[in-house]
Protein backbone atom coordinates (compact mmCIF):
# COMPACT_ATOMS: atom_id res chain seq x y z
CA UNK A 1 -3.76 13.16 -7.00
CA UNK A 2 -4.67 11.33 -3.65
CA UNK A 3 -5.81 8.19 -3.78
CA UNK A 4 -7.78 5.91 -1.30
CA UNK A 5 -6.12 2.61 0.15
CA UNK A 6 -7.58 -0.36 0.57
CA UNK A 7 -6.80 -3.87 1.20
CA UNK A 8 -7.52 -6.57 -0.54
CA UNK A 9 -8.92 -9.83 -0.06
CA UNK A 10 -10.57 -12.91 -1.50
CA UNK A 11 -14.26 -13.36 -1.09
CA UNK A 12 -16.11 -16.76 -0.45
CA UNK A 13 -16.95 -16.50 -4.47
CA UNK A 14 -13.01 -16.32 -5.17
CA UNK A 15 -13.42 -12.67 -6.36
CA UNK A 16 -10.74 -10.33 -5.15
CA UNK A 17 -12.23 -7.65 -3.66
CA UNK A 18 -11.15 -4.33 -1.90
CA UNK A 19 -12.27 -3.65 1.40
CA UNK A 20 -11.61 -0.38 3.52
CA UNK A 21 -14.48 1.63 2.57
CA UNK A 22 -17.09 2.97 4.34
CA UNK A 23 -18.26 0.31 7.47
CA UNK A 24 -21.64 -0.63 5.58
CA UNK A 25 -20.13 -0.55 2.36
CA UNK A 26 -20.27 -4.07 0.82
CA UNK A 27 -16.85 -5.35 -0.63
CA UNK A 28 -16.53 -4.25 -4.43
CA UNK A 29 -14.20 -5.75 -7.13
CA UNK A 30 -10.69 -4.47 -7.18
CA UNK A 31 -9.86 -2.80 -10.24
CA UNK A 32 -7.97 -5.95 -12.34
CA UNK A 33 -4.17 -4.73 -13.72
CA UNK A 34 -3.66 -6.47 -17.05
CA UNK A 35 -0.04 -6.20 -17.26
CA UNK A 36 2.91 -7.33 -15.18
CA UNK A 37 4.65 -3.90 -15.84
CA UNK A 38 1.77 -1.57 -14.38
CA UNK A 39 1.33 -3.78 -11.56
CA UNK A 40 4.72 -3.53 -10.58
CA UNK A 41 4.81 0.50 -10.80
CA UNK A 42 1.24 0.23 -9.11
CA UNK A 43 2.82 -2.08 -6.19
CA UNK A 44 6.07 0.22 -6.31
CA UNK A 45 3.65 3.42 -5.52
CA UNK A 46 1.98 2.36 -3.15
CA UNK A 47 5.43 0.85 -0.76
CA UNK A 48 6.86 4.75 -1.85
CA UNK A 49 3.53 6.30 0.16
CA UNK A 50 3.91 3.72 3.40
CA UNK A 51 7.71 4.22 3.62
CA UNK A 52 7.28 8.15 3.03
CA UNK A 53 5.12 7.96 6.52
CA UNK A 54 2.00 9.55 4.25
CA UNK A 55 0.41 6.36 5.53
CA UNK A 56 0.41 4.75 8.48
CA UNK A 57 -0.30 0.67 9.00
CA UNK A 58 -1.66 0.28 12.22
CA UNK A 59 -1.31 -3.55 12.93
CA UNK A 60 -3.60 -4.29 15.69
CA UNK A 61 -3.04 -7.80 16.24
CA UNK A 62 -0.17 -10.55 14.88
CA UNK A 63 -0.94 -14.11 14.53
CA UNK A 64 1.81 -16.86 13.99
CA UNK A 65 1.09 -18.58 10.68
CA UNK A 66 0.88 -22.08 12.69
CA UNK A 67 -2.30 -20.22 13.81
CA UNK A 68 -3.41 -19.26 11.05
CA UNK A 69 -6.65 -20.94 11.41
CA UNK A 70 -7.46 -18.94 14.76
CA UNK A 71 -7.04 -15.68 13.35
CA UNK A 72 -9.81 -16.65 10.45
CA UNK A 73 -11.90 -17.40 13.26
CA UNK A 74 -11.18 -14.47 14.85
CA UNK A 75 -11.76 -12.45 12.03
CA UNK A 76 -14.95 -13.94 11.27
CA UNK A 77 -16.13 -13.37 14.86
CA UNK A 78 -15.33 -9.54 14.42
CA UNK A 79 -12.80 -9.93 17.25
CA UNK A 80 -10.29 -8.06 15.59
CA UNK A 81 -9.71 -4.26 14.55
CA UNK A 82 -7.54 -2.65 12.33
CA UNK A 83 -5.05 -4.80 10.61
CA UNK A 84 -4.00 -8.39 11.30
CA UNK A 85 -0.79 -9.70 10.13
CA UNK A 86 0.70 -13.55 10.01
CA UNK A 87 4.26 -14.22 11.35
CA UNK A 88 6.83 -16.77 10.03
């Protein structure tokens, strides 16, 4: 079975939702995984794809976390493409 990834993220209504879809697509709510035990095997799956090299995670741009605040605005400006990523 192939299935789509997306990421997720936390809306300004605290809802997590997934993004990744089509460009105009509005954000939709993730799918919600009741128990500790399918989450895992969920989280587990999806690490197996990335390190198989199925999927590849372009990181576009890396922020330090002491600028954390500049890559929100960033993001918010639609400054940034692909995936961003905060350093320790």
């Amino acid at each position: 079975m192939r299935r789509a990834l997306a990421l997720l993220s936390v809306c300004s209504s605290a809802t997590l939702v997934a993004c990744g879809g089509a460009p105009d697509a509005p954000p939709t709510p993730a799918p919600h995984i009741e128990r500790r035990d399918a989450l895992e095997a969920s989280a587990n799956e999806l690490f197996e794809v990335v390190a198989s090299g199925k999927v590849r995670i372009n990181v576009n741009q890396r922020f330090a976390l002491k600028d954390a605040a500049d890559a929100h605005k960033a993001l918010e400006a639609r400054a940034t493409s692909g995936s961003s990523v905060l350093t320790i």
